[in-house]
PDB file of N, CA and C in Angstrom:
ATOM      1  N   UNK A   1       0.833  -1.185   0.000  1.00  0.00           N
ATOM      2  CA  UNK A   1       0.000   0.000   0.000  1.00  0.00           C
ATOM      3  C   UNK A   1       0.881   1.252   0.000  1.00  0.00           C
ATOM      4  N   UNK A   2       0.570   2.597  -0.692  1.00  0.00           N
ATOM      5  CA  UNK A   2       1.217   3.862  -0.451  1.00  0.00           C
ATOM      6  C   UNK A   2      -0.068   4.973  -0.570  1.00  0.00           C
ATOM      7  N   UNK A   3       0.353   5.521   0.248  1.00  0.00           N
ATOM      8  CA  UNK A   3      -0.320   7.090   0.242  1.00  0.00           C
ATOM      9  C   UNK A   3       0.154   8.303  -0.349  1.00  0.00           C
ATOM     10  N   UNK A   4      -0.282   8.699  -1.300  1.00  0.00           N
ATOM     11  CA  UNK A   4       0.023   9.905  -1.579  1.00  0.00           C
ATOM     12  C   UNK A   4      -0.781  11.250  -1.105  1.00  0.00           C
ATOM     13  N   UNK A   5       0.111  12.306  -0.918  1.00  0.00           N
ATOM     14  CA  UNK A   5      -0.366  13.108   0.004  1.00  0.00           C
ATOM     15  C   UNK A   5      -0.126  14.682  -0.732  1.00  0.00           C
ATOM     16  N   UNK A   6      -1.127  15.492  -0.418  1.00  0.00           N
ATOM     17  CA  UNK A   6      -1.029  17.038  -1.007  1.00  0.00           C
ATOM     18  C   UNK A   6      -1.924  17.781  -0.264  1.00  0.00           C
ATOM     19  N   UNK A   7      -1.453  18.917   0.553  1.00  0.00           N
ATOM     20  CA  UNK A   7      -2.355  19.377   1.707  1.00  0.00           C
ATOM     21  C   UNK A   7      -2.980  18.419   2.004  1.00  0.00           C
ATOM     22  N   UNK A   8      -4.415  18.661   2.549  1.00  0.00           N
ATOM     23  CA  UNK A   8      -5.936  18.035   2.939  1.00  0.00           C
ATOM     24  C   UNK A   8      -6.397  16.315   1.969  1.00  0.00           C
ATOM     25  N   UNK A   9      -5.186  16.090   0.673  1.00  0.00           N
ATOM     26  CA  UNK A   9      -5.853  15.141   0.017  1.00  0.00           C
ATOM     27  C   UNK A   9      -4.849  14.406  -0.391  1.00  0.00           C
ATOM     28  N   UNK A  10      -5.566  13.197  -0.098  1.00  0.00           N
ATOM     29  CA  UNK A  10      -4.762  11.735   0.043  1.00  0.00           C
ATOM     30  C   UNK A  10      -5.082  11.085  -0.780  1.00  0.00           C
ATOM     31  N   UNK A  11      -4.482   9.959  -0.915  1.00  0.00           N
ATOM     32  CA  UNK A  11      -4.722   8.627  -2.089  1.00  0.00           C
ATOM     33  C   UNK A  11      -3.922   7.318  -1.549  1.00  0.00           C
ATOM     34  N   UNK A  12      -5.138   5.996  -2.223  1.00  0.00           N
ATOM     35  CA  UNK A  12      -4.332   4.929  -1.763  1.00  0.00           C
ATOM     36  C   UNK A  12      -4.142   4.434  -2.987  1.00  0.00           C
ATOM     37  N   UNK A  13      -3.146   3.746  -2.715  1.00  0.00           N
ATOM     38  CA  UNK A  13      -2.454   2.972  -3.997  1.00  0.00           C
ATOM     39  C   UNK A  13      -2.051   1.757  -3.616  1.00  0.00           C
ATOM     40  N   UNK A  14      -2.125   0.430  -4.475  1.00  0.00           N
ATOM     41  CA  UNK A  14      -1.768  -0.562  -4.178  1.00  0.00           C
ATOM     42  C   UNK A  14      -1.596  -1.870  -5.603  1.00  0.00           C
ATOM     43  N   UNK A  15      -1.262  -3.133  -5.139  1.00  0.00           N
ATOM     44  CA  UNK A  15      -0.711  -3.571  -5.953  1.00  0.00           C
ATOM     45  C   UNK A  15      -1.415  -4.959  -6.098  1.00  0.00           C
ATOM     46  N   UNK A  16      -2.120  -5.250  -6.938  1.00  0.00           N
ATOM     47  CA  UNK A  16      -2.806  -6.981  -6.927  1.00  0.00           C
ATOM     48  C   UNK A  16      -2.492  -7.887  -7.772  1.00  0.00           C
ATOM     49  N   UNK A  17      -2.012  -9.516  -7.109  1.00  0.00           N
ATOM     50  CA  UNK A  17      -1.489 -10.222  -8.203  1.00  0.00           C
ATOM     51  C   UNK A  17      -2.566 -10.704  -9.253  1.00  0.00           C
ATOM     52  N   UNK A  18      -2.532 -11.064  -9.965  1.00  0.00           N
ATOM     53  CA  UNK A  18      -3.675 -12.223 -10.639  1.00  0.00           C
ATOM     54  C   UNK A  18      -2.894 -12.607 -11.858  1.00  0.00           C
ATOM     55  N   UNK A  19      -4.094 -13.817 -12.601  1.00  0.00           N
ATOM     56  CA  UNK A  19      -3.324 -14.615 -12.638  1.00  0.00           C
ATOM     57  C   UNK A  19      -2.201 -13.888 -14.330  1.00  0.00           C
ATOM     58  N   UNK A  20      -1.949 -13.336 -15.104  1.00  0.00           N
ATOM     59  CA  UNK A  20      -0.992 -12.887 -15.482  1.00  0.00           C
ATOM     60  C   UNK A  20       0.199 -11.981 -15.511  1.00  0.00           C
ATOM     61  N   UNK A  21       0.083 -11.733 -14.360  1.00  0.00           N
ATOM     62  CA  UNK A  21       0.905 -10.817 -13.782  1.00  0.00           C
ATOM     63  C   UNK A  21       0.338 -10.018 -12.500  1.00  0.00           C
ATOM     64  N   UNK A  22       0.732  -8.578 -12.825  1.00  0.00           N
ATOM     65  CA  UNK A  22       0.442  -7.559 -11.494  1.00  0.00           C
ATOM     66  C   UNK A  22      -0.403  -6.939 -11.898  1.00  0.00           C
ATOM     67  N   UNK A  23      -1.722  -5.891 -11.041  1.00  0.00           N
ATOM     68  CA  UNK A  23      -2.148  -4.605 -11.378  1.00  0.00           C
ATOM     69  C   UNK A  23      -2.069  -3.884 -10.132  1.00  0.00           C
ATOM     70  N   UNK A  24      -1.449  -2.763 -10.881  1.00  0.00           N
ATOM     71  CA  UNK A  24      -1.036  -1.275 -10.283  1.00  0.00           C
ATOM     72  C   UNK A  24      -2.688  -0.749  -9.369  1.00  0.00           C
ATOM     73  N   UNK A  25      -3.559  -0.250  -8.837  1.00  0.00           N
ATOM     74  CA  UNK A  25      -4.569   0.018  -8.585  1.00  0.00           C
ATOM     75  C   UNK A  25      -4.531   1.585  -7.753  1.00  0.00           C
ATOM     76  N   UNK A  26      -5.631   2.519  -8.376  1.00  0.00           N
ATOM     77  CA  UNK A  26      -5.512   3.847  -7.365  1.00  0.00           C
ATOM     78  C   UNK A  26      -7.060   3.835  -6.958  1.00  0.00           C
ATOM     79  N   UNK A  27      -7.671   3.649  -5.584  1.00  0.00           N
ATOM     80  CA  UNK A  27      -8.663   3.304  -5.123  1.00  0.00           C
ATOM     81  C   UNK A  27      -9.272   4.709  -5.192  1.00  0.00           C
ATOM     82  N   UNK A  28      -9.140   5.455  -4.311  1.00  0.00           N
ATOM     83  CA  UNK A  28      -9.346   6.733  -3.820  1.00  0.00           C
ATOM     84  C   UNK A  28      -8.700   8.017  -3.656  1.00  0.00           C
ATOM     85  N   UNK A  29      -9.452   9.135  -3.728  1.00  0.00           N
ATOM     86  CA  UNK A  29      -8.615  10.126  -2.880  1.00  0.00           C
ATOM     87  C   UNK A  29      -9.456  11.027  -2.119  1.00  0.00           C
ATOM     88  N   UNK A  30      -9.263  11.406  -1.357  1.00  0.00           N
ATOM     89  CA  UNK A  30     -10.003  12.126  -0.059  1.00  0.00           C
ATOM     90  C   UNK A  30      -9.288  13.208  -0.102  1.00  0.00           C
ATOM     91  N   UNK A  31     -10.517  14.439   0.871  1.00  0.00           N
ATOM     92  CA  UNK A  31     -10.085  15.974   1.045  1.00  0.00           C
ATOM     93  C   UNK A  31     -10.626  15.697   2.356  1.00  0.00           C
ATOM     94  N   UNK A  32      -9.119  16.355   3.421  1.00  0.00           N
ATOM     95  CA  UNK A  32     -10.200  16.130   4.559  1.00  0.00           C
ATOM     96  C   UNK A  32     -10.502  16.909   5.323  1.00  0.00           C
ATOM     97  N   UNK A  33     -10.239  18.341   4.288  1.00  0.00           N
ATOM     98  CA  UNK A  33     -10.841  19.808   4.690  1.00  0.00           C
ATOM     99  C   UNK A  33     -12.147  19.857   4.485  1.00  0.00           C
ATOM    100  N   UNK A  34     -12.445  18.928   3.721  1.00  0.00           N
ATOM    101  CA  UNK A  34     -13.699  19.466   3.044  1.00  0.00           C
ATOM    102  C   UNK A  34     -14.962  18.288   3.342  1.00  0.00           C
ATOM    103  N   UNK A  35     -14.380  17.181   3.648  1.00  0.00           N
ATOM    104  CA  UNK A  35     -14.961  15.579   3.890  1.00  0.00           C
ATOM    105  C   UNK A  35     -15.204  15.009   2.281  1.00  0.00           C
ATOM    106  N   UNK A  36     -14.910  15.620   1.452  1.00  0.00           N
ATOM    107  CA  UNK A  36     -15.079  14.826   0.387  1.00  0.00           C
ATOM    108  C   UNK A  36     -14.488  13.840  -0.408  1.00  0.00           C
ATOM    109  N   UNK A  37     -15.000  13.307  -0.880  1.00  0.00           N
ATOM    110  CA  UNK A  37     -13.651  11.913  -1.842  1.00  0.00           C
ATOM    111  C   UNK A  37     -14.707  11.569  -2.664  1.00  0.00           C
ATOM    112  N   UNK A  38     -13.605  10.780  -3.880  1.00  0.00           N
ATOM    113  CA  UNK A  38     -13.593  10.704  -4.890  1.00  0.00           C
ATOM    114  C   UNK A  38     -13.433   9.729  -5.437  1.00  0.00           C
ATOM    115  N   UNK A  39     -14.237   8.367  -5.574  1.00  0.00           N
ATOM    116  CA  UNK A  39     -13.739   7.623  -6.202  1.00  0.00           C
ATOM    117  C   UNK A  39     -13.492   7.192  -7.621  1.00  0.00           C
ATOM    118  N   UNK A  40     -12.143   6.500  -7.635  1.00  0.00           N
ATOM    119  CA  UNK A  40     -11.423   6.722  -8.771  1.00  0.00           C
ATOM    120  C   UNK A  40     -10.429   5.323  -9.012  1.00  0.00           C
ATOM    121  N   UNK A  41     -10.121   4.961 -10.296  1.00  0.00           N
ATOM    122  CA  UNK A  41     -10.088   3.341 -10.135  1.00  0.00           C
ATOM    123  C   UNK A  41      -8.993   3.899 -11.420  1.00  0.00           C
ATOM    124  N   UNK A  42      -7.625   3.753 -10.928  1.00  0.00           N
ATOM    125  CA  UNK A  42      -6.298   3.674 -12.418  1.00  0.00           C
ATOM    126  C   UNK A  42      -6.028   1.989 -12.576  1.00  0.00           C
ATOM    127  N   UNK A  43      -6.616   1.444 -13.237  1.00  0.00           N
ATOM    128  CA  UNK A  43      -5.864   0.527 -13.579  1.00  0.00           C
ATOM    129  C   UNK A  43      -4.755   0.133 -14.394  1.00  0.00           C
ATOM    130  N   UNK A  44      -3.475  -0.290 -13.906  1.00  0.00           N
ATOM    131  CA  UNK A  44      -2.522  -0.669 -15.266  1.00  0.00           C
ATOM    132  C   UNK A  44      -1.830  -1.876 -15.409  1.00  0.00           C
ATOM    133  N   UNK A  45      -2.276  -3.081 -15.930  1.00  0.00           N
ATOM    134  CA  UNK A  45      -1.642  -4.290 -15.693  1.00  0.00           C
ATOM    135  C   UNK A  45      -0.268  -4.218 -16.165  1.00  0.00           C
ATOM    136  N   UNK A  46       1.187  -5.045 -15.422  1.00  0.00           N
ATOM    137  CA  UNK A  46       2.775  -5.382 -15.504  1.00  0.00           C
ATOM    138  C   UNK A  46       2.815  -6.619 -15.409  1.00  0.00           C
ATOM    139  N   UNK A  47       4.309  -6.387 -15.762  1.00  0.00           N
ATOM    140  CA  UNK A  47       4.726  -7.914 -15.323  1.00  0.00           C
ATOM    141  C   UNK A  47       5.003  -8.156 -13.960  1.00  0.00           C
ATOM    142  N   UNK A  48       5.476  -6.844 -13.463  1.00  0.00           N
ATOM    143  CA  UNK A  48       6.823  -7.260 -12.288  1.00  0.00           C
ATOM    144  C   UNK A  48       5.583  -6.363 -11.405  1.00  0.00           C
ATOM    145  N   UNK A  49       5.849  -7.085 -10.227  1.00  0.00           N
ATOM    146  CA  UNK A  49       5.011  -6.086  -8.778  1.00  0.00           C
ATOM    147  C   UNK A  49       5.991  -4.440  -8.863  1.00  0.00           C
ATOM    148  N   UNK A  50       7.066  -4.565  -9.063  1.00  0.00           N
ATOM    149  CA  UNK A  50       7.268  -3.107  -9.054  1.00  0.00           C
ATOM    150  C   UNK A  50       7.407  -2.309 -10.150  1.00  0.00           C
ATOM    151  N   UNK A  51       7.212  -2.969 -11.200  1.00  0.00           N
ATOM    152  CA  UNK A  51       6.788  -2.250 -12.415  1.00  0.00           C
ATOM    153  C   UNK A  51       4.970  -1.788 -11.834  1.00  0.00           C
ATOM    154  N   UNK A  52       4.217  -2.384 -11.647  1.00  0.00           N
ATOM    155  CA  UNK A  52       3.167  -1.992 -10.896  1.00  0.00           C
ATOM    156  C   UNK A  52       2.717  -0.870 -10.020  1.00  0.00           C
ATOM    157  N   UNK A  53       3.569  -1.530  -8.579  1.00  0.00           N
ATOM    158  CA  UNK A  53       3.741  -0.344  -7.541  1.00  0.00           C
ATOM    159  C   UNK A  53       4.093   0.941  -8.049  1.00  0.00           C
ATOM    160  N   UNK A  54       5.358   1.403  -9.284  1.00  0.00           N
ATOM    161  CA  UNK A  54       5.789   2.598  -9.552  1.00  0.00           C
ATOM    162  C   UNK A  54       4.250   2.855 -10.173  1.00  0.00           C
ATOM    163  N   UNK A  55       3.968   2.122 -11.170  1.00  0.00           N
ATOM    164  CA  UNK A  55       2.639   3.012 -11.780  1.00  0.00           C
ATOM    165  C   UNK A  55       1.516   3.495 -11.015  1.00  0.00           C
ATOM    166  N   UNK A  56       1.633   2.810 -10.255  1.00  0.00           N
ATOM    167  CA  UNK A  56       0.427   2.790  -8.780  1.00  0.00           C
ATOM    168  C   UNK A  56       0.690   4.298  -8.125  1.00  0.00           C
ATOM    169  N   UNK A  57       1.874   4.394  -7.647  1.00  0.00           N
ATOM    170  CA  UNK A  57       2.508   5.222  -7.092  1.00  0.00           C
ATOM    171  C   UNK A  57       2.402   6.550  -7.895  1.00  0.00           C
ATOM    172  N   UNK A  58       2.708   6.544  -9.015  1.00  0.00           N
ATOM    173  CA  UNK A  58       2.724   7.761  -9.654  1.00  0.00           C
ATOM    174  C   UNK A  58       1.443   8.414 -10.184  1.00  0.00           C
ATOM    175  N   UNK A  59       0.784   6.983 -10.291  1.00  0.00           N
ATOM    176  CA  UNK A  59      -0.945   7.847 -11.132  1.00  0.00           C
ATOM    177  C   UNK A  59      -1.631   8.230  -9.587  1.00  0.00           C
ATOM    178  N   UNK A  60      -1.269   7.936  -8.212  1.00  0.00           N
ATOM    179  CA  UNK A  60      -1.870   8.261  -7.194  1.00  0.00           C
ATOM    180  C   UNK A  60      -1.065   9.601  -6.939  1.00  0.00           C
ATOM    181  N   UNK A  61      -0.235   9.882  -7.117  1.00  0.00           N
ATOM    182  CA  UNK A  61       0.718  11.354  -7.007  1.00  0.00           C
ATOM    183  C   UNK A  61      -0.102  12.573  -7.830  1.00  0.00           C
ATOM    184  N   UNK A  62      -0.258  11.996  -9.288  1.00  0.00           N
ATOM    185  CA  UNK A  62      -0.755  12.951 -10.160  1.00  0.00           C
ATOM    186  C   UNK A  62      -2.597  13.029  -9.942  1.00  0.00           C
ATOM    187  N   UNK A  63      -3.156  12.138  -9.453  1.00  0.00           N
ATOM    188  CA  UNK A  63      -4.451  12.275  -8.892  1.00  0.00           C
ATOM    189  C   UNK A  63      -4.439  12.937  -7.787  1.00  0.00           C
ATOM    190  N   UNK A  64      -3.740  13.130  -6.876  1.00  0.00           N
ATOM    191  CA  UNK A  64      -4.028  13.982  -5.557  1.00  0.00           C
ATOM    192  C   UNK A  64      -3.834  15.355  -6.152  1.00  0.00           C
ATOM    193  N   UNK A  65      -2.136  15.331  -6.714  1.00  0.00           N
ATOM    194  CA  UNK A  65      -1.965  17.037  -6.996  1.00  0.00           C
ATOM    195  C   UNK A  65      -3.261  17.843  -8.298  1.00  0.00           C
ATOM    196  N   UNK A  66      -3.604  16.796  -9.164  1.00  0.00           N
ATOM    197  CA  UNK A  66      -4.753  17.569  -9.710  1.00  0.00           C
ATOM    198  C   UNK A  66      -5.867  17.891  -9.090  1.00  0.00           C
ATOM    199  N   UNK A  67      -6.228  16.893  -7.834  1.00  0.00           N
ATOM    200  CA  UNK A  67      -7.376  17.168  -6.658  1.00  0.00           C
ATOM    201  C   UNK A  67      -7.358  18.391  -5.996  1.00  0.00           C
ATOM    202  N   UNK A  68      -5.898  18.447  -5.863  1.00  0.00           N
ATOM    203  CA  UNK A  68      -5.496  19.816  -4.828  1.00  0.00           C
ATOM    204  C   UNK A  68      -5.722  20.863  -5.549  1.00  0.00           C
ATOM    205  N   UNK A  69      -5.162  20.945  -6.799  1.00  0.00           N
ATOM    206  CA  UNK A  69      -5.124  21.964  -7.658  1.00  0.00           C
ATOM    207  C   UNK A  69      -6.442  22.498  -8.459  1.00  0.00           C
ATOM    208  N   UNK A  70      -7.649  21.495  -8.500  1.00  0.00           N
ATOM    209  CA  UNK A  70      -9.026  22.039  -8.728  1.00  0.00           C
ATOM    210  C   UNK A  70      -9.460  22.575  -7.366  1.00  0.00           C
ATOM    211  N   UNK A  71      -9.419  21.721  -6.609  1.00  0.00           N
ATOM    212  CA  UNK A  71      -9.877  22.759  -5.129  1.00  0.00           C
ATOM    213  C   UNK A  71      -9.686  24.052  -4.827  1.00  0.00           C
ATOM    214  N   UNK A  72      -7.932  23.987  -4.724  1.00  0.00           N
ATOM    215  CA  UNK A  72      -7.896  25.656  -5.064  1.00  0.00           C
ATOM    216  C   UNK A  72      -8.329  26.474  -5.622  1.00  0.00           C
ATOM    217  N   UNK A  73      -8.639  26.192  -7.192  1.00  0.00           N
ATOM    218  CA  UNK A  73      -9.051  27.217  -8.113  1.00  0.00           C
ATOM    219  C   UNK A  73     -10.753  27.130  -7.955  1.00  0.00           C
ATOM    220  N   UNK A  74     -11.433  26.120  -7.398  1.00  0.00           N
ATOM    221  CA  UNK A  74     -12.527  26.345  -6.771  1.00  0.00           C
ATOM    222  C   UNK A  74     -12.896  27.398  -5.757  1.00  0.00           C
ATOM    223  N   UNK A  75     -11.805  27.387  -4.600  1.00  0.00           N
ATOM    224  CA  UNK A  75     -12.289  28.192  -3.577  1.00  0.00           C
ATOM    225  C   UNK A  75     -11.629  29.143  -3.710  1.00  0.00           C
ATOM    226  N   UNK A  76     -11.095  29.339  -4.772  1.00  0.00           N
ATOM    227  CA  UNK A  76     -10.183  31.127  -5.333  1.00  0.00           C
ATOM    228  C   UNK A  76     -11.563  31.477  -6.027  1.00  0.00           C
ATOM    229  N   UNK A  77     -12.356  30.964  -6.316  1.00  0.00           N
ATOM    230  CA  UNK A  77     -13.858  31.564  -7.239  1.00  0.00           C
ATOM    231  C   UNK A  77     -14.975  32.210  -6.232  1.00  0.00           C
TER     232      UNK A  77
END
């Protein structure tokens, strides 16, 4: 499992075997200024668990900071 984190909003990320390999998975992300979340499902099947985890890892990075970054320009309106 990893969390990615940006102010108030988080994300989980994680990694599932089956049966041809790995998938990368981004479940959620939460604001917890605001109580809201978002669900949201990246799937990307690999070969290798950490060919996985990195993709996991990174599409949960770029989902929080775009979360953060509409919020802002929300409550700048």
């Amino acid at each position: 499992m990893y969390f990615a984190r940006d102010g108030s909003a988080s994300a989980l990320a994680g990694v599932q075997l089956y049966a041809l390999g790995f998938v990368g998975v981004v479940r959620f992300v939460v604001d917890s200024n605001s109580k809201s979340a978002l669900r949201h499902e990246c799937v990307r099947h690999r070969d290798t668990r950490e060919e996985a985890l990195d993709d996991a890892r990174a599409d949960a990075q770029e989902l929080v900071r775009r979360w953060a970054e509409e919020r802002v320009h929300i409550d700048d309106l």
